[in-house]
Protein backbone atom coordinates (compact mmCIF):
# COMPACT_ATOMS: atom_id res chain seq x y z
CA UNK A 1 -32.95 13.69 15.67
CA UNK A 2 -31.42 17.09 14.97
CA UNK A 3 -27.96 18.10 17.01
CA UNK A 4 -26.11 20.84 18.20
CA UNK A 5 -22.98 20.81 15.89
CA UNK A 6 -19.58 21.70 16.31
CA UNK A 7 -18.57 24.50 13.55
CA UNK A 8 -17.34 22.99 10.14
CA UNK A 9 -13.74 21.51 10.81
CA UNK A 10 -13.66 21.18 14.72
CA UNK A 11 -13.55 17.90 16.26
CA UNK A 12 -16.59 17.08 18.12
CA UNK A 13 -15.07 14.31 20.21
CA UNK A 14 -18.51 12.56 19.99
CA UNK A 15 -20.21 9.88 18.17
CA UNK A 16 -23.00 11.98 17.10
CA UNK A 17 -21.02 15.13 15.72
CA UNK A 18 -22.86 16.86 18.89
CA UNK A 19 -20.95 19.55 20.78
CA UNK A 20 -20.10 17.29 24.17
CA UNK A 21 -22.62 20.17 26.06
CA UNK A 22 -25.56 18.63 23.51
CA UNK A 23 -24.58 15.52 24.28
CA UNK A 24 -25.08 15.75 28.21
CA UNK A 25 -28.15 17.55 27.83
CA UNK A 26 -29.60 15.23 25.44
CA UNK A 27 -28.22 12.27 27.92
CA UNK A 28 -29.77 13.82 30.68
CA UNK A 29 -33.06 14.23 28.96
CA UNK A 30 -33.31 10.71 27.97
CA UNK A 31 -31.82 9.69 31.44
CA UNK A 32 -34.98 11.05 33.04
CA UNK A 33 -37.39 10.07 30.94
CA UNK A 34 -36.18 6.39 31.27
CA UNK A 35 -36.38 6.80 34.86
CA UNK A 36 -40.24 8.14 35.04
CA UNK A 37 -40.55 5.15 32.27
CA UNK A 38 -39.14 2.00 34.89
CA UNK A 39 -39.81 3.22 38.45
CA UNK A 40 -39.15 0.38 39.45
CA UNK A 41 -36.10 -0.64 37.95
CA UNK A 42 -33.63 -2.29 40.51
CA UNK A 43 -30.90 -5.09 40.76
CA UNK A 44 -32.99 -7.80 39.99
CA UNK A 45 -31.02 -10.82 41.58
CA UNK A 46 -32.22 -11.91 45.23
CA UNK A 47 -29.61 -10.89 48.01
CA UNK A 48 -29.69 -9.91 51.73
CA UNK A 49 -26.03 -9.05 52.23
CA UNK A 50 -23.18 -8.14 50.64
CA UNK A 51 -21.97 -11.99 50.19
CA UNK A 52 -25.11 -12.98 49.01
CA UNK A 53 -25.00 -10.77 46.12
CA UNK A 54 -21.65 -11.32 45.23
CA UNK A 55 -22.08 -14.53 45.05
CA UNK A 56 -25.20 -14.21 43.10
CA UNK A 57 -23.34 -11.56 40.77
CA UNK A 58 -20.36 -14.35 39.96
CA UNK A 59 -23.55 -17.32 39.10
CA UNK A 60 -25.21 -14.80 36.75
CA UNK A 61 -22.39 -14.82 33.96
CA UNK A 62 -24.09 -15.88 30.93
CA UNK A 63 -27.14 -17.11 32.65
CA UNK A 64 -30.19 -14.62 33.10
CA UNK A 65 -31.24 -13.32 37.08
CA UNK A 66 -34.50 -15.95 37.51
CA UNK A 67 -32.42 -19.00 37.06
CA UNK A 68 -29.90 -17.62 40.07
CA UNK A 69 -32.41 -16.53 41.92
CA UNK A 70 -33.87 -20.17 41.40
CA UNK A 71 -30.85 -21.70 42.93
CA UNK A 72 -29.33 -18.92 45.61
CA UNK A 73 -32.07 -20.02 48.30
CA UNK A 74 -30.72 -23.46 48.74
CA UNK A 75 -26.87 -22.53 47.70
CA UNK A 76 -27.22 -19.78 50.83
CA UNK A 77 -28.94 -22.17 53.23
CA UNK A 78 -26.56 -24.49 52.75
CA UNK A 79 -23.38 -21.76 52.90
CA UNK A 80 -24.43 -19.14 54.55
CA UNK A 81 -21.16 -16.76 54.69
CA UNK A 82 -17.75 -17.11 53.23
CA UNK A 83 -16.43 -19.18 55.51
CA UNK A 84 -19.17 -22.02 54.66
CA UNK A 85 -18.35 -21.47 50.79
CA UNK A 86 -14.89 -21.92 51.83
CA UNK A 87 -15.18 -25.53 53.29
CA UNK A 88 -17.97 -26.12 50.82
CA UNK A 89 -18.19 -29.93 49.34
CA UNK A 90 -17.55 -29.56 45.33
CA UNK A 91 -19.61 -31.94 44.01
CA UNK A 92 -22.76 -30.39 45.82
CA UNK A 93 -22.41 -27.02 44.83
CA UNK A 94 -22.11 -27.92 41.41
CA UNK A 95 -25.18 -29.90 41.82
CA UNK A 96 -27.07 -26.91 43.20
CA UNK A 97 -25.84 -24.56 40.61
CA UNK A 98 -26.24 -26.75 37.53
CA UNK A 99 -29.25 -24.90 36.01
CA UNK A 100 -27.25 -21.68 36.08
CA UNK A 101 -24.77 -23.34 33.46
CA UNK A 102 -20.84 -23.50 33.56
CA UNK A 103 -21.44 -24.79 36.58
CA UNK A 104 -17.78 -26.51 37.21
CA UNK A 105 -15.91 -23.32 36.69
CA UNK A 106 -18.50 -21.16 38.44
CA UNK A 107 -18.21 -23.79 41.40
CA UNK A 108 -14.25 -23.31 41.43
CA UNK A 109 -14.98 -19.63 40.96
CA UNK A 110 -17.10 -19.60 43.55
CA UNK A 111 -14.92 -21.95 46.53
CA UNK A 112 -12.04 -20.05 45.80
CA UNK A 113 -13.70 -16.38 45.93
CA UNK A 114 -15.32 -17.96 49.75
CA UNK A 115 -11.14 -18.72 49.90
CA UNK A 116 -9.95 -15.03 49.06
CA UNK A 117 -12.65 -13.48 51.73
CA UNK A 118 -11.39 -16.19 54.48
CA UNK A 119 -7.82 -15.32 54.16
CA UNK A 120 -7.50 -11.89 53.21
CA UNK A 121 -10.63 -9.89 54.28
CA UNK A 122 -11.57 -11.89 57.45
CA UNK A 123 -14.40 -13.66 55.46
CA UNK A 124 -16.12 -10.06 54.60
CA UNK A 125 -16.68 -8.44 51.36
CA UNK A 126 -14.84 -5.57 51.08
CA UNK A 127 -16.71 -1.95 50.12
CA UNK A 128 -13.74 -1.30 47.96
CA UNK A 129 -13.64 -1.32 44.06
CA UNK A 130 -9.62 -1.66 44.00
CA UNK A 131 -9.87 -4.23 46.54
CA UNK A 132 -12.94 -6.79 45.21
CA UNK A 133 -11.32 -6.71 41.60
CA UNK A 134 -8.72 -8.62 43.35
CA UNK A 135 -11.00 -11.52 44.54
CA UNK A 136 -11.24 -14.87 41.99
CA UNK A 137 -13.94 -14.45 39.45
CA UNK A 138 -14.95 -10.85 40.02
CA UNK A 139 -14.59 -7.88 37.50
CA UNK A 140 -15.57 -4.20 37.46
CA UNK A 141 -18.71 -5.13 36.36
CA UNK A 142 -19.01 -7.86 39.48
CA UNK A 143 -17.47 -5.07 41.51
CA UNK A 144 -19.65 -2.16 40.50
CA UNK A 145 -23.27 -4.05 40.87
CA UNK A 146 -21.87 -4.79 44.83
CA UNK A 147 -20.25 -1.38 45.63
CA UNK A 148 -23.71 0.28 44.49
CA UNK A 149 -26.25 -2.08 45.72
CA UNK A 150 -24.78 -3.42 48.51
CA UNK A 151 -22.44 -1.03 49.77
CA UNK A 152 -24.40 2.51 48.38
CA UNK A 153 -21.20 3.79 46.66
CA UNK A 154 -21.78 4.96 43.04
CA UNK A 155 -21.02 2.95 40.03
CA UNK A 156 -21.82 2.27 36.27
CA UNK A 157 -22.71 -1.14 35.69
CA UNK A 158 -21.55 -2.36 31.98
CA UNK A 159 -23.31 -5.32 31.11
CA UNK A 160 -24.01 -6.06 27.44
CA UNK A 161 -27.24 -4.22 27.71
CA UNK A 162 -25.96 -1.21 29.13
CA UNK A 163 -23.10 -1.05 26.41
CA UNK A 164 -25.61 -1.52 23.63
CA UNK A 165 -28.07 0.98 24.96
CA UNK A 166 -25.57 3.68 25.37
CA UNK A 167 -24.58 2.92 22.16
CA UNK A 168 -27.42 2.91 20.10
CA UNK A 169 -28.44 6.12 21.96
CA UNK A 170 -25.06 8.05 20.70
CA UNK A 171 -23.39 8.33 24.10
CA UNK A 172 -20.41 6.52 23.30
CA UNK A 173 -19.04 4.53 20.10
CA UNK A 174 -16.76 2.37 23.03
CA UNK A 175 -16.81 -1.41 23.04
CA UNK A 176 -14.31 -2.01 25.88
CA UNK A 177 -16.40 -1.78 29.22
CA UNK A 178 -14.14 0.12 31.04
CA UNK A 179 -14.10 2.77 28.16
CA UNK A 180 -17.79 2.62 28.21
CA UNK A 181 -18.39 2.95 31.64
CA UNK A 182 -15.85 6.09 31.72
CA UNK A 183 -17.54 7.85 28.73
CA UNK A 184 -21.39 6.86 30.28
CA UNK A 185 -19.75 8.19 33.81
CA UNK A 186 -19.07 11.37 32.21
CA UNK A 187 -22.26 12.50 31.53
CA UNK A 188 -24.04 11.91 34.61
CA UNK A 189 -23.15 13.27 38.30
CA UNK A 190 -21.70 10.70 40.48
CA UNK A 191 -24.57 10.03 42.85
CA UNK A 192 -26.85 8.97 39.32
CA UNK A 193 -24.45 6.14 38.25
CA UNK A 194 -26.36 3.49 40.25
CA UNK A 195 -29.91 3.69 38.96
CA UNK A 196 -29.02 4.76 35.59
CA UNK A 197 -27.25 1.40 35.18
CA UNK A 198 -30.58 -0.45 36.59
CA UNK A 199 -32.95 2.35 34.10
CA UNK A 200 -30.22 1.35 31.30
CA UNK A 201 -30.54 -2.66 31.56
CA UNK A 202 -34.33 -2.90 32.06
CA UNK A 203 -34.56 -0.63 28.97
CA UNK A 204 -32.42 -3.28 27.00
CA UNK A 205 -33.82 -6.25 28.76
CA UNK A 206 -37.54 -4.83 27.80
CA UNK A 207 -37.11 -2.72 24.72
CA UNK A 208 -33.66 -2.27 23.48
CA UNK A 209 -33.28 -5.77 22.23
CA UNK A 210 -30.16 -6.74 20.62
CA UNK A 211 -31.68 -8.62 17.44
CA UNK A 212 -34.65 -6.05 16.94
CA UNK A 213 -35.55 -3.56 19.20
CA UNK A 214 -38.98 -2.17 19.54
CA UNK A 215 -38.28 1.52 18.56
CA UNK A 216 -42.38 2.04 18.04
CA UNK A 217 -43.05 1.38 21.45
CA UNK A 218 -39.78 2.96 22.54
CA UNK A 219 -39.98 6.32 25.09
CA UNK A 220 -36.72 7.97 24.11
CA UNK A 221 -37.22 7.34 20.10
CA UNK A 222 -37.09 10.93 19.31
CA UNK A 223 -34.42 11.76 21.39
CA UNK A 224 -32.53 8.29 19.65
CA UNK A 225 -29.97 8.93 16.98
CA UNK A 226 -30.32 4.86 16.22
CA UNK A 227 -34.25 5.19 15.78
CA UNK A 228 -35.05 3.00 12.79
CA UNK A 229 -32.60 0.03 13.61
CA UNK A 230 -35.63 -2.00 14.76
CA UNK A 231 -39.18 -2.40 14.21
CA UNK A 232 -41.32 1.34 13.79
CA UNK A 233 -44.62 0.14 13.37
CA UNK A 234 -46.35 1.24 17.12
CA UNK A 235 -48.33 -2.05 17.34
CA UNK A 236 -45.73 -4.75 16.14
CA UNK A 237 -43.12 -3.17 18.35
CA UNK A 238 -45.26 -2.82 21.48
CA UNK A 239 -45.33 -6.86 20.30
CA UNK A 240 -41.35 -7.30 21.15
CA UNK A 241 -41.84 -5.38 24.33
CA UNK A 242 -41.20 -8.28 27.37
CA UNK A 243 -42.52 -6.91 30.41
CA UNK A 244 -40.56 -8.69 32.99
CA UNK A 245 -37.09 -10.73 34.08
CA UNK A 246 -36.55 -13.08 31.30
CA UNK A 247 -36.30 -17.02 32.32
């Protein structure tokens, strides 16, 4: 991949050695090519409301998005709002939130985040980022995928596959997600920070792979300053490609 370069003995402030100006072009190049790639990349955990996907969000640590969308149908029937999670017996939400793993600390997670939107937000969730990282079991991450799917207010989404994506593809060398999300932020106007963060995951959920990712069968490869990292060969790498939600 050849790169604009700063002159000999200026600090280009990037992982690349592009000047920062390269750098968002060549972001924004492989930003919209990812999106004509994954039209139809969206949150892909089942909600209706806010409090459905928050809840959903909190079950979906270290589990994948089918097995809580195999358990929110009967966890939301049975608790419909905050104020149901709040009173909610212990021993059967654990029960119906077993497959999704950890399921004794998600279930405290969970009774005492229906607790926190009883008693200080009137059993709603707020549309606030300063105000949800407040709640029991909920992060930036947590916070961001409710603000911009639930709520429509912008935010980058830093899951592991975002972080390694953006990565791999030179637009940050940051491993703290906050960092990551600030640098990714940066090179994208506001309104884009949403979908890029759905375009970004299905790209490592279907391509990107941490272990080996299919660079043959990969859209963005020329525009990839990691290109080479995982398998090259067109027809074994269109192999690793998984074309849907993994189980």
């Amino acid at each position: 991949m050849s790169v604009e370069s700063h002159p000999s003995g200026a600090d280009p402030q990037t992982p690349t050695g592009e000047t920062p100006l390269a750098l968002t072009r060549r972001a924004r190049r492989m930003s919209r090519v990812l999106h004509e790639h994954y039209p139809d990349a969206r949150c892909e955990l089942d909600f209706a409301d806010a409090y459905q996907l928050l809840v959903a969000t909190v079950l979906s640590a270290q589990t994948t998005d089918v097995r809580v969308n195999g358990v929110t149908p009967t966890l939301f029937a049975r608790y419909p709002d905050a104020r149901a999670l709040a009173a909610a017996d212990r021993t059967e939400v654990e029960t119906i939130i077993q497959p999704t793993g950890f399921f004794r600390a998600k279930t405290e997670s969970l009774l005492k985040l229906g607790a926190a939107l009883v008693e200080r937000f009137g059993g709603q969730v707020p549309g606030r980022l300063s105000d949800l990282v407040t709640l029991p079991g909920v992060g930036r991450k947590t916070a961001n995928v409710v603000l911009g799917n639930a709520f429509d207010v912008p935010g980058i989404t830093v899951d592991t596959h975002l972080g390694r994506v953006a990565r791999r593809f030179g637009w940050t060398d940051e491993t703290d997600p906050v960092a990551v999300e600030h640098a990714v932020g940066a090179l994208f106007p506001r309104r884009d920070w949403t979908q890029l963060s759905h375009v970004l995951i299905f790209h490592g959920r279907r391509i990107c792979h941490a272990r080996k990712p299919a660079c043959g069968a990969c859209p963005v490869a020329r525009l990839c300053p990691s290109y080479g990292e995982g398998e090259t060969d067109p027809a074994a790498a269109a192999r690793l490609v998984r074309t849907g939600p993994r189980a």
